[in-house]
N, C-alpha and C. Protein backbone atom coordinates (compact mmCIF):
# COMPACT_ATOMS: atom_id res chain seq x y z
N UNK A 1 16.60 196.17 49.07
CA UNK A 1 17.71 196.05 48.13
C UNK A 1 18.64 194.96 48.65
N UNK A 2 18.89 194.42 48.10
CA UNK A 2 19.88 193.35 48.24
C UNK A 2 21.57 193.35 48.28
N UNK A 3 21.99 193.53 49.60
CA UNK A 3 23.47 193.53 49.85
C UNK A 3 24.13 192.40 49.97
N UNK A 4 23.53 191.04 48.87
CA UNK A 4 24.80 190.41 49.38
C UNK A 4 26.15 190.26 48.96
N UNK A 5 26.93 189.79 49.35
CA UNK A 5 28.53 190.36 48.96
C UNK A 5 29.25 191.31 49.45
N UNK A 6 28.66 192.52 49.75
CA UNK A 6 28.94 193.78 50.75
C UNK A 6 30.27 193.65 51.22
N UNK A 7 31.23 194.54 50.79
CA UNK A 7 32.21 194.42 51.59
C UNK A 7 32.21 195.77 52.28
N UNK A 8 31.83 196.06 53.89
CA UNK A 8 31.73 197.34 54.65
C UNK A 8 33.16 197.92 55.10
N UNK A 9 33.12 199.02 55.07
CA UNK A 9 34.36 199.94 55.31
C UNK A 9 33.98 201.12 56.17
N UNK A 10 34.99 201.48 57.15
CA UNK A 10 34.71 202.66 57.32
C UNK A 10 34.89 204.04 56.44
N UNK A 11 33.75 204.79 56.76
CA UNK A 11 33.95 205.62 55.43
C UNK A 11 35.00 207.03 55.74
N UNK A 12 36.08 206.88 55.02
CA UNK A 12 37.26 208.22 54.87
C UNK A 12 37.08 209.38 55.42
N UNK A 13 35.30 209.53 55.32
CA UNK A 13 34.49 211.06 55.66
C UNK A 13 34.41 210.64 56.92
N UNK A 14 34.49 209.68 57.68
CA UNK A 14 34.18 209.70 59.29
C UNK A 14 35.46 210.14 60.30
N UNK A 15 34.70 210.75 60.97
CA UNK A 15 35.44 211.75 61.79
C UNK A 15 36.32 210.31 63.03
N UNK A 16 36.96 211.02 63.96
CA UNK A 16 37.44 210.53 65.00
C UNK A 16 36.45 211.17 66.25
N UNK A 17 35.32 210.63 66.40
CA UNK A 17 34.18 211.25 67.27
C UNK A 17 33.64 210.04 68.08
N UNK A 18 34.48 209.47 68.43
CA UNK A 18 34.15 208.40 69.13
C UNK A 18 33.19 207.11 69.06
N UNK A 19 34.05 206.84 67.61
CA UNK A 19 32.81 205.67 67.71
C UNK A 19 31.76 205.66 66.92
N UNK A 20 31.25 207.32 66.38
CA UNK A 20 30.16 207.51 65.79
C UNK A 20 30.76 207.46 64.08
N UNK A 21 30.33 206.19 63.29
CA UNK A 21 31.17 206.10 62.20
C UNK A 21 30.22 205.75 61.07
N UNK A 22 30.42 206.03 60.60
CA UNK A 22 29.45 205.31 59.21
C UNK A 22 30.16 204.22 58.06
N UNK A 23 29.71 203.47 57.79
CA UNK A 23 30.59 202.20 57.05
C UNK A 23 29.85 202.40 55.57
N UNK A 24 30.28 202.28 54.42
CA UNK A 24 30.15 202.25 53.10
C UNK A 24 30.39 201.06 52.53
N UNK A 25 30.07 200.52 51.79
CA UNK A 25 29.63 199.64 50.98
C UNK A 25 30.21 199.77 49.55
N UNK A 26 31.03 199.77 48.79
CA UNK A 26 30.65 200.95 47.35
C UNK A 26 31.15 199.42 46.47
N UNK A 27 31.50 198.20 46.84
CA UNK A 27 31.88 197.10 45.91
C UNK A 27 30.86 196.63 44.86
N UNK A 28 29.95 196.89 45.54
CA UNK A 28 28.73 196.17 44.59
C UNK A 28 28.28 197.25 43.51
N UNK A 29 27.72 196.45 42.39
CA UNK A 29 27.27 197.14 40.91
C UNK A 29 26.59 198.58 40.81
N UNK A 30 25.35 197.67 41.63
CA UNK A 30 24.08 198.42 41.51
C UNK A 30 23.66 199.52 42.73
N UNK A 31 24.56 198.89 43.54
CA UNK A 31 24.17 200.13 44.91
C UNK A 31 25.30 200.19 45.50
N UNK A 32 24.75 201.64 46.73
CA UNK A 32 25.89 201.95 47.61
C UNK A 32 25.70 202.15 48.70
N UNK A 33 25.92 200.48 49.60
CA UNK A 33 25.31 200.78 50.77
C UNK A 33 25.96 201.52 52.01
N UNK A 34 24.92 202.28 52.89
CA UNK A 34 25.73 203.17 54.06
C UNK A 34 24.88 201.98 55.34
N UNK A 35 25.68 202.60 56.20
CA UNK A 35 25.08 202.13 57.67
C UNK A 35 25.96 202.55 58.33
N UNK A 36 25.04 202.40 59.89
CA UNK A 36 25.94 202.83 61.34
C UNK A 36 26.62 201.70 62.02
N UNK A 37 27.93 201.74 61.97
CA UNK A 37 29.06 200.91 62.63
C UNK A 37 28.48 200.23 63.58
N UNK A 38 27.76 201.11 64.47
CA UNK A 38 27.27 200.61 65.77
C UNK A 38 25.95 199.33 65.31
N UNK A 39 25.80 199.40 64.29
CA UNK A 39 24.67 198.71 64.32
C UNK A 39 24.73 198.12 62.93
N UNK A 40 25.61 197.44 62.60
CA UNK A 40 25.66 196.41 61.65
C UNK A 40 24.50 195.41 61.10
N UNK A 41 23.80 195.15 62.17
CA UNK A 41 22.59 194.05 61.57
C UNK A 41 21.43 194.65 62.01
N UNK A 42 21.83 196.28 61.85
CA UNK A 42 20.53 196.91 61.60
C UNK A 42 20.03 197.46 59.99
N UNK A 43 19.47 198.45 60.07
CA UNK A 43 18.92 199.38 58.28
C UNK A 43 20.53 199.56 57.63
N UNK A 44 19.96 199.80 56.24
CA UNK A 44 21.56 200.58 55.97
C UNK A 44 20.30 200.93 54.69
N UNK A 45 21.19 202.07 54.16
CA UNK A 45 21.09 203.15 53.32
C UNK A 45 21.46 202.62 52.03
N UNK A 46 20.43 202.65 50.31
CA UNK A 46 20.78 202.07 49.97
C UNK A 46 20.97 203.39 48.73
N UNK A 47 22.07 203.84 47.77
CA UNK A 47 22.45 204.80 46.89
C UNK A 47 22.31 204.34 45.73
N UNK A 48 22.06 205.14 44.30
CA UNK A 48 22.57 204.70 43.24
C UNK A 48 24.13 204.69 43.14
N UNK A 49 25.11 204.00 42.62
CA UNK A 49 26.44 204.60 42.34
C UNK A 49 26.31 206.41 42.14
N UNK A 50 25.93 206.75 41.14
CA UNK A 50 25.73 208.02 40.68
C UNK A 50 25.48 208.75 42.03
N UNK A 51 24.30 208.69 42.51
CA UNK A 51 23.82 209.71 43.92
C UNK A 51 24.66 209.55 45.01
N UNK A 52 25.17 208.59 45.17
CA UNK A 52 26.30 208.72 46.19
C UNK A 52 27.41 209.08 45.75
N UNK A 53 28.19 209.36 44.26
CA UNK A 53 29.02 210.53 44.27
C UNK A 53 28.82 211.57 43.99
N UNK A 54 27.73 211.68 43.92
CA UNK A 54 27.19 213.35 44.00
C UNK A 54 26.80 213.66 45.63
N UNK A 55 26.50 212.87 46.50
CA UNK A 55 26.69 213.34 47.80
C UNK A 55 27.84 213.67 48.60
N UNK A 56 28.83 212.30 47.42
CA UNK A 56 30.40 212.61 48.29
C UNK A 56 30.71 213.96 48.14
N UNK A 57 30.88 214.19 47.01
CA UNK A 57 31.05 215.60 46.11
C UNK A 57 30.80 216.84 47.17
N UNK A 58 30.20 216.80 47.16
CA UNK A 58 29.31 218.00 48.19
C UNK A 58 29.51 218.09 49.67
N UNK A 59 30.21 217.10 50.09
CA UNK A 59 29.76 217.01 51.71
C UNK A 59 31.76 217.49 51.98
N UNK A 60 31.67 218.40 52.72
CA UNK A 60 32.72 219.46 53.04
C UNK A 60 34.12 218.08 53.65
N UNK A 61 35.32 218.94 53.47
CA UNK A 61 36.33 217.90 53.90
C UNK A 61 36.30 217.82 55.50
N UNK A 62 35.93 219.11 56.50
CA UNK A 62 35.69 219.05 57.49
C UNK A 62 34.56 219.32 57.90
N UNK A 63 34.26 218.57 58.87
CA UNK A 63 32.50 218.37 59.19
C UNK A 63 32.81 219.14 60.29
């Protein structure tokens, strides 16, 4: 899938756990990309808009 343009963020849902963060993507049309902070120019996770707010939805305010 194609991220270019991507503007990465850390995502709101990430804890203060040292570091261990996940960055979101959500600018672009067609997808919603995730990945690990630590590893930027590694994989990232690619969502429909739709399925990634149905994951937000669901995933508890405290982890």
């Amino acid at each position: 899938m194609d991220m270019t343009g991507a503007r990465w963020r850390k995502s709101t849902r990430s804890g203060t756990n040292g570091g261990n963060c996940v960055e979101v993507a959500d600018n672009l049309r067609v997808v919603v990309g995730v990945r690990d902070s630590k590893d930027p120019n590694g994989p990232a996770l690619a969502f429909t808009p739709e399925a990634w707010r149905a994951f937000v939805a669901r995933v508890p305010d405290r982890v």
